[in-house]
PDB file of N, CA and C in Angstrom:
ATOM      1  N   UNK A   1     -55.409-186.265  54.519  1.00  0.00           N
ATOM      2  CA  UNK A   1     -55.875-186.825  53.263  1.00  0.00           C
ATOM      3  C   UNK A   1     -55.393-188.271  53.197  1.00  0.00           C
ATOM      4  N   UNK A   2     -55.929-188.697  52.715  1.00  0.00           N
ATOM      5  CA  UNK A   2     -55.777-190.434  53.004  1.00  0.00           C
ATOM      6  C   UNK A   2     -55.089-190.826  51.292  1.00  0.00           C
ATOM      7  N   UNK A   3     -54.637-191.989  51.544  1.00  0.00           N
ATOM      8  CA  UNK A   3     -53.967-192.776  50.741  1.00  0.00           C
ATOM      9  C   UNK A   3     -54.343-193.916  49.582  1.00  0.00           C
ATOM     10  N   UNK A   4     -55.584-194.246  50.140  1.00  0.00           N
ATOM     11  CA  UNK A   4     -56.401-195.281  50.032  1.00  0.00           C
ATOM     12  C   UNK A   4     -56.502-195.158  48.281  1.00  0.00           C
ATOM     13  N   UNK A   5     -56.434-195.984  47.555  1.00  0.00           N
ATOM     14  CA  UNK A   5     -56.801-195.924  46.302  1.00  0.00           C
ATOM     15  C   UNK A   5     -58.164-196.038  46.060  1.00  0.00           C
ATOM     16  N   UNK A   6     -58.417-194.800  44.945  1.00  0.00           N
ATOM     17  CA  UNK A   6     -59.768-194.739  44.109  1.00  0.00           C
ATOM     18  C   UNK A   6     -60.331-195.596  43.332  1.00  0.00           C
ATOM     19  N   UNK A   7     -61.273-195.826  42.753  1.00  0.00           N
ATOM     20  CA  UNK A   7     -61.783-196.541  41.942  1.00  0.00           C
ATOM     21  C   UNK A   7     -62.057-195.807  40.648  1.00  0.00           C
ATOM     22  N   UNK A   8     -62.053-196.601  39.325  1.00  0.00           N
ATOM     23  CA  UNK A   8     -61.478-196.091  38.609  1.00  0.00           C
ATOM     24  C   UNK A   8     -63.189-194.884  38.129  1.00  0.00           C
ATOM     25  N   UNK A   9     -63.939-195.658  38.982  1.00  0.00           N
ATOM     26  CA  UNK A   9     -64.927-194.095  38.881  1.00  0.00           C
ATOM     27  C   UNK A   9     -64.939-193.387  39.316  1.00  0.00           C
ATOM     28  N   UNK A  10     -64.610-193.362  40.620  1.00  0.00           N
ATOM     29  CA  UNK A  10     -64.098-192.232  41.285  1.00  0.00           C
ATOM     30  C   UNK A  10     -63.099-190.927  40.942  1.00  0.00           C
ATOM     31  N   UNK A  11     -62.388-191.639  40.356  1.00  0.00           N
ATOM     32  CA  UNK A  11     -61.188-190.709  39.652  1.00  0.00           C
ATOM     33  C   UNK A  11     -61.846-190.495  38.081  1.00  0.00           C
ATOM     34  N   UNK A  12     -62.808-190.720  37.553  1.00  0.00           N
ATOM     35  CA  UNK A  12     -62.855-190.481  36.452  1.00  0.00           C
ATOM     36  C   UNK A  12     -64.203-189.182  36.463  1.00  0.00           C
ATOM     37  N   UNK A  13     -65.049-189.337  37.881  1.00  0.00           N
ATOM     38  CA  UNK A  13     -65.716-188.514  38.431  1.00  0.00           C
ATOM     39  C   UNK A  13     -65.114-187.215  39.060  1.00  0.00           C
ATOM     40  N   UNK A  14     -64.288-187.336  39.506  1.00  0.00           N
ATOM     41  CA  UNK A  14     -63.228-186.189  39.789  1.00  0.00           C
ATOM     42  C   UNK A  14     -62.630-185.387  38.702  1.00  0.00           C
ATOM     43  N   UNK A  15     -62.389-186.175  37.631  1.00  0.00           N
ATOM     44  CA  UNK A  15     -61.152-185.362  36.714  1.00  0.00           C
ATOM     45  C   UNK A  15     -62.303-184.536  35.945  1.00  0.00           C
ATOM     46  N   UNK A  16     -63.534-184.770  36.164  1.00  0.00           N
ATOM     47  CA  UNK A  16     -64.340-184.049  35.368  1.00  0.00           C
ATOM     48  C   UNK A  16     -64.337-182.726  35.713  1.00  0.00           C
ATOM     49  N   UNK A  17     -63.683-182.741  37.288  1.00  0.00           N
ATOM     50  CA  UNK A  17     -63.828-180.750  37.309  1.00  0.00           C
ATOM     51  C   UNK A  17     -62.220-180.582  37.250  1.00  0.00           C
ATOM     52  N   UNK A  18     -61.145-181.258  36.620  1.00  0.00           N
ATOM     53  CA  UNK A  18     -60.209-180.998  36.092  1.00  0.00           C
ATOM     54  C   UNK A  18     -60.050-180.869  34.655  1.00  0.00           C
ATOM     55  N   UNK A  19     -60.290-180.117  33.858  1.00  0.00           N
ATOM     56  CA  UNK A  19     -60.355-180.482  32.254  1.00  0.00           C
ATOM     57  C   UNK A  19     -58.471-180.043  32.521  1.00  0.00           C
ATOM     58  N   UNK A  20     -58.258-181.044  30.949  1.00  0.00           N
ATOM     59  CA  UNK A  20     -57.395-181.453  30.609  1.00  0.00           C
ATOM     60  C   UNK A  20     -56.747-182.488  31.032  1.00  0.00           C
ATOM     61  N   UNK A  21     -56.816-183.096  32.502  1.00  0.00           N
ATOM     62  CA  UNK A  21     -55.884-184.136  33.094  1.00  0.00           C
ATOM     63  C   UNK A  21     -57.043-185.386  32.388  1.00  0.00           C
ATOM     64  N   UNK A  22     -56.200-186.141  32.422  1.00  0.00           N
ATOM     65  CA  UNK A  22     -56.975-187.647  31.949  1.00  0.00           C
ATOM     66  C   UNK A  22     -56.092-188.815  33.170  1.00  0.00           C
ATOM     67  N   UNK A  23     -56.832-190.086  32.484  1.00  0.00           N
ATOM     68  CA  UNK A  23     -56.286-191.402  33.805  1.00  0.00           C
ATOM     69  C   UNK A  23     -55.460-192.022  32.639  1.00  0.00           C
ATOM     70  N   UNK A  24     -54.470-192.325  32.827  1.00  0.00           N
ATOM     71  CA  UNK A  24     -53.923-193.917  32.047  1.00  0.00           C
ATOM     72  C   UNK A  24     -52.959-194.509  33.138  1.00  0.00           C
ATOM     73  N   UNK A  25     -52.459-195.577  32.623  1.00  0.00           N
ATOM     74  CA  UNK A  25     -51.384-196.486  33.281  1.00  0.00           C
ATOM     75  C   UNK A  25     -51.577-196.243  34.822  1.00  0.00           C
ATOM     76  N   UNK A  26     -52.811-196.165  35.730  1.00  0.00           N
ATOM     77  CA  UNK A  26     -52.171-196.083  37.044  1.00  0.00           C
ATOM     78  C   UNK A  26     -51.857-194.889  37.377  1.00  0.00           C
ATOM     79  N   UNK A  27     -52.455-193.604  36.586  1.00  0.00           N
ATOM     80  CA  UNK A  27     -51.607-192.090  36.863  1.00  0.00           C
ATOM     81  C   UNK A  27     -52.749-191.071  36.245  1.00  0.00           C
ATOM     82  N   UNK A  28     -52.701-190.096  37.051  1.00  0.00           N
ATOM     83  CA  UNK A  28     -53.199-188.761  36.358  1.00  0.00           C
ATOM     84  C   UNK A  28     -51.923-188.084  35.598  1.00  0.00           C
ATOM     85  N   UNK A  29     -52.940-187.382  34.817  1.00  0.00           N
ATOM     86  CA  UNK A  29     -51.401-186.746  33.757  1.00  0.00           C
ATOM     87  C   UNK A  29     -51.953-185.608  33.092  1.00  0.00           C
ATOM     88  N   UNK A  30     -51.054-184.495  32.952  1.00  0.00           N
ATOM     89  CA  UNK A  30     -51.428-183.060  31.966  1.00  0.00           C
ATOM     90  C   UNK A  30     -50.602-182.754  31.460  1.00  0.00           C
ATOM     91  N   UNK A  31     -50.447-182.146  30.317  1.00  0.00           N
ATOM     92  CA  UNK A  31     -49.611-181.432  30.128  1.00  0.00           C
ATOM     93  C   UNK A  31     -50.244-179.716  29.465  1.00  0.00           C
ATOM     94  N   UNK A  32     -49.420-178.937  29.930  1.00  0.00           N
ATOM     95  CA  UNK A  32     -49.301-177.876  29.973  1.00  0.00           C
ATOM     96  C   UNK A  32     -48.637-176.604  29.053  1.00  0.00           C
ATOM     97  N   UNK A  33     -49.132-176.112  28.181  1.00  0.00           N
ATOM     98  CA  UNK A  33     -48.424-175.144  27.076  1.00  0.00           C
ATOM     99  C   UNK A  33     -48.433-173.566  27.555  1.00  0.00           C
ATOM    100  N   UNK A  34     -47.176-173.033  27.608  1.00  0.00           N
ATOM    101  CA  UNK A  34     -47.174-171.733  27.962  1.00  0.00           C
ATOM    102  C   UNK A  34     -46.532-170.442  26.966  1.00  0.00           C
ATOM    103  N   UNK A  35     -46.338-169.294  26.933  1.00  0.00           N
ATOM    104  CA  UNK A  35     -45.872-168.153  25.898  1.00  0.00           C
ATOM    105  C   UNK A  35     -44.809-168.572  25.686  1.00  0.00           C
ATOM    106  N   UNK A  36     -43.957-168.741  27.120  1.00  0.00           N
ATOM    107  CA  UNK A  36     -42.479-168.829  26.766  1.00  0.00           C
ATOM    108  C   UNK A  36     -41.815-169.573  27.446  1.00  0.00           C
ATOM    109  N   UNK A  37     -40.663-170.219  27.804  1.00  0.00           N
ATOM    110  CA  UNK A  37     -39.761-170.844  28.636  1.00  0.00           C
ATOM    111  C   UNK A  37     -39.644-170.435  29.771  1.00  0.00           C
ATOM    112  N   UNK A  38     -39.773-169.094  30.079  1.00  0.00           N
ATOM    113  CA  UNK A  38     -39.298-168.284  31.505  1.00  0.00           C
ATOM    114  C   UNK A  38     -40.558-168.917  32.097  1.00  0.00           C
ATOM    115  N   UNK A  39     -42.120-168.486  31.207  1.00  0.00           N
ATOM    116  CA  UNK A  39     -43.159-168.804  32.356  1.00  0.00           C
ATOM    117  C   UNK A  39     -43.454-170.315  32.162  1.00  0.00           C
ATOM    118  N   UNK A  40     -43.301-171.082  31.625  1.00  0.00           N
ATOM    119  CA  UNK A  40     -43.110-172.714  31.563  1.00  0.00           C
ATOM    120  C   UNK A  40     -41.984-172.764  33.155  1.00  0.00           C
ATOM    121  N   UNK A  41     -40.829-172.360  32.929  1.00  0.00           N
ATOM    122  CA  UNK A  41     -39.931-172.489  34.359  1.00  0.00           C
ATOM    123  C   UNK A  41     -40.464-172.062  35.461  1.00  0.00           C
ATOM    124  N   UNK A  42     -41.626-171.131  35.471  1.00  0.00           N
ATOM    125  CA  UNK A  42     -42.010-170.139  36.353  1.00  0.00           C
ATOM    126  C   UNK A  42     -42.774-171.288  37.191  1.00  0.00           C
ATOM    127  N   UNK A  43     -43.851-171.655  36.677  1.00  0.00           N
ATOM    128  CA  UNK A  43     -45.038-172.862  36.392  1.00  0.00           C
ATOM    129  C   UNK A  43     -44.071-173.675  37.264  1.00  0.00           C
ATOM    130  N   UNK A  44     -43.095-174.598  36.490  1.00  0.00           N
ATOM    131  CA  UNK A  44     -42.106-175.446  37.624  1.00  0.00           C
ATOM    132  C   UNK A  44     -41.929-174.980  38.901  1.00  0.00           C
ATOM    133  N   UNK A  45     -41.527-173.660  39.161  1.00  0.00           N
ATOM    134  CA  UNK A  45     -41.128-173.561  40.506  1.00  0.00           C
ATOM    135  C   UNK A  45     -42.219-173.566  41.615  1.00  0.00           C
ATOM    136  N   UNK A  46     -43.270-173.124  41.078  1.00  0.00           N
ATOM    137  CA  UNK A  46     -44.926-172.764  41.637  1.00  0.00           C
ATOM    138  C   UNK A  46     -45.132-174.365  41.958  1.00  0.00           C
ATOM    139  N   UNK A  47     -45.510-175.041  40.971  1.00  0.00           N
ATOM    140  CA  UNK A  47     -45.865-176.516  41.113  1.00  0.00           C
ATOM    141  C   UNK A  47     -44.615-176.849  42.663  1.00  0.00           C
ATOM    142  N   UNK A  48     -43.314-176.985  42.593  1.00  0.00           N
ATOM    143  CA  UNK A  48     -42.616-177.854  43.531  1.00  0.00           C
ATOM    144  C   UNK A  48     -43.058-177.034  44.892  1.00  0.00           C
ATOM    145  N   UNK A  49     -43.050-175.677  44.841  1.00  0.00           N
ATOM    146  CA  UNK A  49     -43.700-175.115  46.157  1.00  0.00           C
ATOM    147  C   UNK A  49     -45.044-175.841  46.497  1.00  0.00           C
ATOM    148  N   UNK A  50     -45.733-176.000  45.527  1.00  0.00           N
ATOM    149  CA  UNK A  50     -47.444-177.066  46.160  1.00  0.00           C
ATOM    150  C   UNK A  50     -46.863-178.225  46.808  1.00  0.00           C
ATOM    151  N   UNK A  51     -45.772-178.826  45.948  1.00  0.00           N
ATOM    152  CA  UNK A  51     -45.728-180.277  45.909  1.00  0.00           C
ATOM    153  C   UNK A  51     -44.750-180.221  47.940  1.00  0.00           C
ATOM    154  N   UNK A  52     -44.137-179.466  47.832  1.00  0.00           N
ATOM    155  CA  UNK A  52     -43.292-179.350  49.391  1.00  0.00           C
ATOM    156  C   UNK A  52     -44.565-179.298  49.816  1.00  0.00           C
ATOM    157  N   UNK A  53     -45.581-178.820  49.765  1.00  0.00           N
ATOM    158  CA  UNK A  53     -46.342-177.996  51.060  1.00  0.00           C
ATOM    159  C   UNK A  53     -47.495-179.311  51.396  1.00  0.00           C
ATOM    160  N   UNK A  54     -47.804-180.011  50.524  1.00  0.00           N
ATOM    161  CA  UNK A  54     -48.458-181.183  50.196  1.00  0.00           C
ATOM    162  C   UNK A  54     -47.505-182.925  50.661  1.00  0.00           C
ATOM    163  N   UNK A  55     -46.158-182.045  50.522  1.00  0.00           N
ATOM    164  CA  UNK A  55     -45.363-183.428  50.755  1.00  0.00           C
ATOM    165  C   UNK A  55     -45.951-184.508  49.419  1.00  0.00           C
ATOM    166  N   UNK A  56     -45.906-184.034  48.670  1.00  0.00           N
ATOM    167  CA  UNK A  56     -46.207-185.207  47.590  1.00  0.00           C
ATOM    168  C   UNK A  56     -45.795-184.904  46.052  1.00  0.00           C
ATOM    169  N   UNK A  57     -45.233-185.559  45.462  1.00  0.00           N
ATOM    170  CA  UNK A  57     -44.846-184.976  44.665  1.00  0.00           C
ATOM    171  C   UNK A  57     -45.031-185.986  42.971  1.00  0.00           C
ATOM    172  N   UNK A  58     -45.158-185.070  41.851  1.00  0.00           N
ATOM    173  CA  UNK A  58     -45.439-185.282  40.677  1.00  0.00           C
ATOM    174  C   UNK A  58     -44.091-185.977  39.705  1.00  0.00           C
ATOM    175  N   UNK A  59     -44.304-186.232  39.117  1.00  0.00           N
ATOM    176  CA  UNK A  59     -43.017-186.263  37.738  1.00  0.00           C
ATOM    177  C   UNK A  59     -43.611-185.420  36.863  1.00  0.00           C
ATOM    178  N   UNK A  60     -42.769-184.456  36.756  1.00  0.00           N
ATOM    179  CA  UNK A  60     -42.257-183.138  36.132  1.00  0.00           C
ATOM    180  C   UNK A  60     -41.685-183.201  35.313  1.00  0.00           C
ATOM    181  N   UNK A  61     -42.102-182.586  33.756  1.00  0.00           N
ATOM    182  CA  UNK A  61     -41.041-182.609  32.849  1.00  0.00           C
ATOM    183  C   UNK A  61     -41.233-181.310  32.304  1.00  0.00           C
ATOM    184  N   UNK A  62     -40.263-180.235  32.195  1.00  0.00           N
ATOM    185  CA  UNK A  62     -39.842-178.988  31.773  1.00  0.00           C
ATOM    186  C   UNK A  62     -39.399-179.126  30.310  1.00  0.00           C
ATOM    187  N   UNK A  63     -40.706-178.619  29.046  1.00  0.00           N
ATOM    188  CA  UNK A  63     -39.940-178.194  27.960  1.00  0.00           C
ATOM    189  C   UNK A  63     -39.654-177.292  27.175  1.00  0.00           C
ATOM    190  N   UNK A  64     -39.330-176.972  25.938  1.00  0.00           N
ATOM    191  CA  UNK A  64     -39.332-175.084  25.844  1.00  0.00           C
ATOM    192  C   UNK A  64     -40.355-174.311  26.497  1.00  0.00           C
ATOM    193  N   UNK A  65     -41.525-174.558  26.222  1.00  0.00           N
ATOM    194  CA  UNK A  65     -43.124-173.995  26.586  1.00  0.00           C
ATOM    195  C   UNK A  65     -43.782-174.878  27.055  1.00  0.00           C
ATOM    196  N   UNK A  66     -43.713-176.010  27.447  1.00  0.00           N
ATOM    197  CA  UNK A  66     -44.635-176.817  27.843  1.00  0.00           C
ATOM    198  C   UNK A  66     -44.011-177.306  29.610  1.00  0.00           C
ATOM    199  N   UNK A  67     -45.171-178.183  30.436  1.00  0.00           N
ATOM    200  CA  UNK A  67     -44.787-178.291  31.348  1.00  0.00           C
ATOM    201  C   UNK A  67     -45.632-179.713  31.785  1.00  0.00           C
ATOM    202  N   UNK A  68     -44.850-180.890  31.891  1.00  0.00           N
ATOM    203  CA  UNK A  68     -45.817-182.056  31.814  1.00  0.00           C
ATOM    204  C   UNK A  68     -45.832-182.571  33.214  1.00  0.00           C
ATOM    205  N   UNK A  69     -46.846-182.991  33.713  1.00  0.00           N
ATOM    206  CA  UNK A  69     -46.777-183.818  35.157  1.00  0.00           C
ATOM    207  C   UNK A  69     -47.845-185.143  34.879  1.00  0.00           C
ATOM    208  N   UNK A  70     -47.144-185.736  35.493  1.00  0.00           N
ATOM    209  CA  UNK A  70     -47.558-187.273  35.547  1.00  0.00           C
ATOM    210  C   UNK A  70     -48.269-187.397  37.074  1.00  0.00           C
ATOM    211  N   UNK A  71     -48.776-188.051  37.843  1.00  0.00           N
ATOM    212  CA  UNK A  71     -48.638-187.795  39.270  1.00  0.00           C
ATOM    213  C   UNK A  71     -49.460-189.653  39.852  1.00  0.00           C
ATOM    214  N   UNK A  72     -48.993-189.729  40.741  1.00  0.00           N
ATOM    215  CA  UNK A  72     -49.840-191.380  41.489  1.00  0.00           C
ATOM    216  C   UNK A  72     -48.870-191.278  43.030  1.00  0.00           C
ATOM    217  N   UNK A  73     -49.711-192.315  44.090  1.00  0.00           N
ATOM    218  CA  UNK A  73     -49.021-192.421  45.180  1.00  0.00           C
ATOM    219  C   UNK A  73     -48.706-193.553  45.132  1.00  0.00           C
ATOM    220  N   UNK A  74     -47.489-193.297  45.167  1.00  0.00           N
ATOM    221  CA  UNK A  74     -46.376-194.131  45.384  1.00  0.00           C
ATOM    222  C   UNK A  74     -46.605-195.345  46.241  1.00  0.00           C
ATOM    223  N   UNK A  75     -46.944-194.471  47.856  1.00  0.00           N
ATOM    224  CA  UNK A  75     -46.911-195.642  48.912  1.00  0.00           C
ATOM    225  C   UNK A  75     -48.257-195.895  49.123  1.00  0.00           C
ATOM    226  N   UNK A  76     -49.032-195.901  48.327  1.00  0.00           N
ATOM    227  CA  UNK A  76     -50.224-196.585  47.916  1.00  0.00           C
ATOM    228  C   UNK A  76     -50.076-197.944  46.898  1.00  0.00           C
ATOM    229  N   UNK A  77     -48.763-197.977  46.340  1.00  0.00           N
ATOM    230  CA  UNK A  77     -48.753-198.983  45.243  1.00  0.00           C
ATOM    231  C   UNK A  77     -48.652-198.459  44.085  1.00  0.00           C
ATOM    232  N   UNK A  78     -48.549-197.585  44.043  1.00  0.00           N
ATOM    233  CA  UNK A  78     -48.675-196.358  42.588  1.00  0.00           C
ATOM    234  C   UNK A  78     -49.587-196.683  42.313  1.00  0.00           C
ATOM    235  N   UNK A  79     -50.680-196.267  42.561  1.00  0.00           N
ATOM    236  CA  UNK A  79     -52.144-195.980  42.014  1.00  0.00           C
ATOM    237  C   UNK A  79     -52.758-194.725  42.538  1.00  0.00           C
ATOM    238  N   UNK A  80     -54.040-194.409  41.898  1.00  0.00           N
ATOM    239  CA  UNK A  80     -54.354-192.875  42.417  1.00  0.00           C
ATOM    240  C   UNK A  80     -55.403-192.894  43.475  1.00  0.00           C
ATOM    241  N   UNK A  81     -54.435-191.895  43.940  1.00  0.00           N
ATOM    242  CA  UNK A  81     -55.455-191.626  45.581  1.00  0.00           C
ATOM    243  C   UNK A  81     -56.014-189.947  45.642  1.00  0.00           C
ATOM    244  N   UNK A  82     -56.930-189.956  46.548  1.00  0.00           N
ATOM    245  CA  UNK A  82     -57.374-188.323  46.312  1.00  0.00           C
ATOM    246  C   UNK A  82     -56.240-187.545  46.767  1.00  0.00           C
ATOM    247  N   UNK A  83     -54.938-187.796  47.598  1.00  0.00           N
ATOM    248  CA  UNK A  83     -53.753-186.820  47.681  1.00  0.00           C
ATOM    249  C   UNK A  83     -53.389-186.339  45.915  1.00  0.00           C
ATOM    250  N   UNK A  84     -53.357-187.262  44.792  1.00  0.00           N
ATOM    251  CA  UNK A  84     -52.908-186.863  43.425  1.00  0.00           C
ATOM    252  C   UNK A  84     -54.182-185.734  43.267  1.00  0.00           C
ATOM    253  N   UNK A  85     -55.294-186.160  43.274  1.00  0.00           N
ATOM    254  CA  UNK A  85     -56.100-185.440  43.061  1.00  0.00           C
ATOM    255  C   UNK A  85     -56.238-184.267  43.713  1.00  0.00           C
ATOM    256  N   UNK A  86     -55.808-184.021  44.822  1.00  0.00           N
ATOM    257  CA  UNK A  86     -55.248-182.454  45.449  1.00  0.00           C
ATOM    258  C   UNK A  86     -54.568-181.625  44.923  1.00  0.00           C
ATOM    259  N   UNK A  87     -53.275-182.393  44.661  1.00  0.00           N
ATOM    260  CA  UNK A  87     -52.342-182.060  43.958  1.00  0.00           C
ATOM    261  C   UNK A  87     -52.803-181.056  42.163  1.00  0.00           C
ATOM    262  N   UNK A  88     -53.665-181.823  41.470  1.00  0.00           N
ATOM    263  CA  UNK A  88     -53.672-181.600  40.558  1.00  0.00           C
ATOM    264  C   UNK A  88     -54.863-180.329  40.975  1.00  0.00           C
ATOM    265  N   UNK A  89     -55.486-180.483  41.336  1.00  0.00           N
ATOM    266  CA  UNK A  89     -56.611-179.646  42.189  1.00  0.00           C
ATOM    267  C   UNK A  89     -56.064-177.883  41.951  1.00  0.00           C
ATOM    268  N   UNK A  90     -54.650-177.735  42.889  1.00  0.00           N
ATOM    269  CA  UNK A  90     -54.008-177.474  43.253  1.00  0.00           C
ATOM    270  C   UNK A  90     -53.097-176.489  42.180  1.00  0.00           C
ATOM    271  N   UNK A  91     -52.912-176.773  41.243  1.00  0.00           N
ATOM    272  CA  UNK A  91     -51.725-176.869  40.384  1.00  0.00           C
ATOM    273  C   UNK A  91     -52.732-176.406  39.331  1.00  0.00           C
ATOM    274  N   UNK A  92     -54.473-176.601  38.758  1.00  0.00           N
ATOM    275  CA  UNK A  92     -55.406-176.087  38.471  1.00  0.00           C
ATOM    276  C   UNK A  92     -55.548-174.705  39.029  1.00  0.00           C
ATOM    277  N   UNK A  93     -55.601-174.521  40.055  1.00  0.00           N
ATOM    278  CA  UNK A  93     -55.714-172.947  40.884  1.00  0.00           C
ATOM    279  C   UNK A  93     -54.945-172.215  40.519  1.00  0.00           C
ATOM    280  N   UNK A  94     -53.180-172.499  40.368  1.00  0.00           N
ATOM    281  CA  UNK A  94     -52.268-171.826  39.894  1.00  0.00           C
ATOM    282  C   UNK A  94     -51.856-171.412  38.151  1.00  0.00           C
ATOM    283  N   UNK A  95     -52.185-172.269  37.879  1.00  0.00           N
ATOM    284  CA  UNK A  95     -51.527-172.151  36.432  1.00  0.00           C
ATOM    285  C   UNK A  95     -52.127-171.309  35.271  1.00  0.00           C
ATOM    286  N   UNK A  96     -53.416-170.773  35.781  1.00  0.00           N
ATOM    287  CA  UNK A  96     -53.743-170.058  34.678  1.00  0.00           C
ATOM    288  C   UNK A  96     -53.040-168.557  34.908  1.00  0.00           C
ATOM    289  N   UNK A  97     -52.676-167.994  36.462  1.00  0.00           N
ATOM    290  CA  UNK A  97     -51.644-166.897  36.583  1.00  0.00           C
ATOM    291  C   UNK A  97     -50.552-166.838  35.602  1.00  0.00           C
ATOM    292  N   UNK A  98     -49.630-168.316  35.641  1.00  0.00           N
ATOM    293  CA  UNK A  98     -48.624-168.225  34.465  1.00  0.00           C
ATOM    294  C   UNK A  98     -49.178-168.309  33.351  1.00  0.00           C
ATOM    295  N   UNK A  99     -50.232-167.684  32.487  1.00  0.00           N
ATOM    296  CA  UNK A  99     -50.719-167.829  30.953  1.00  0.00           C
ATOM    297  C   UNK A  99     -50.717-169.355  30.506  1.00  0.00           C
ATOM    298  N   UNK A 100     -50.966-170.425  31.623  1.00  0.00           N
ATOM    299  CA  UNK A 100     -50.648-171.502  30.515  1.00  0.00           C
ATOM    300  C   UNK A 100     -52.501-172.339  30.423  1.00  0.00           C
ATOM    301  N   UNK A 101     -52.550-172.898  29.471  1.00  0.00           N
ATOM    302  CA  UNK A 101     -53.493-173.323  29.088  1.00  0.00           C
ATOM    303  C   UNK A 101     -53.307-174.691  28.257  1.00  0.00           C
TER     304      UNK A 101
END
């Protein structure tokens, strides 16, 4: 998967089969509401297993029920490349197992 930064139609053409993530500042971003804390933590551990297996990784923020990720490549310049868009891809597939929505 390449590095190369998107254009901002490109990524705005993409997030369309992501509902909920949006573009700002240079970043895809979601956040995430779940029943309880255990499966909000659960959600965390699932996400860092993608993010190892992908080698790429999000900013993560764990809160009672919620679960926020920010995500951009870094060694792209921090801007978004289709690796974020995997990622979030990715992290879409999983998260409706933990009840979150």
């Amino acid at each position: 998967m390449t590095d190369e930064p998107l254009s901002r139609k490109e990524i705005e053409d993409r997030l369309r089969e992501l509902p909920g993530w949006s573009l700002g500042d240079d970043r895809i971003a979601r956040t995430y509401r779940l029943g309880t804390h255990f499966a909000a933590t659960a959600l965390v551990v699932h996400v860092a297993g993608i993010q190892e297996e992908l080698n790429h990784h999000s900013e993560l923020t764990l809160g009672y029920n919620t679960v926020a990720l920010t995500v951009n490549t870094h060694s792209a310049g921090s801007v978004v490349t289709a690796l974020d868009l995997e990622l979030a891809r990715r992290i879409e597939e999983i998260a409706p197992g933990h009840g979150a929505s």
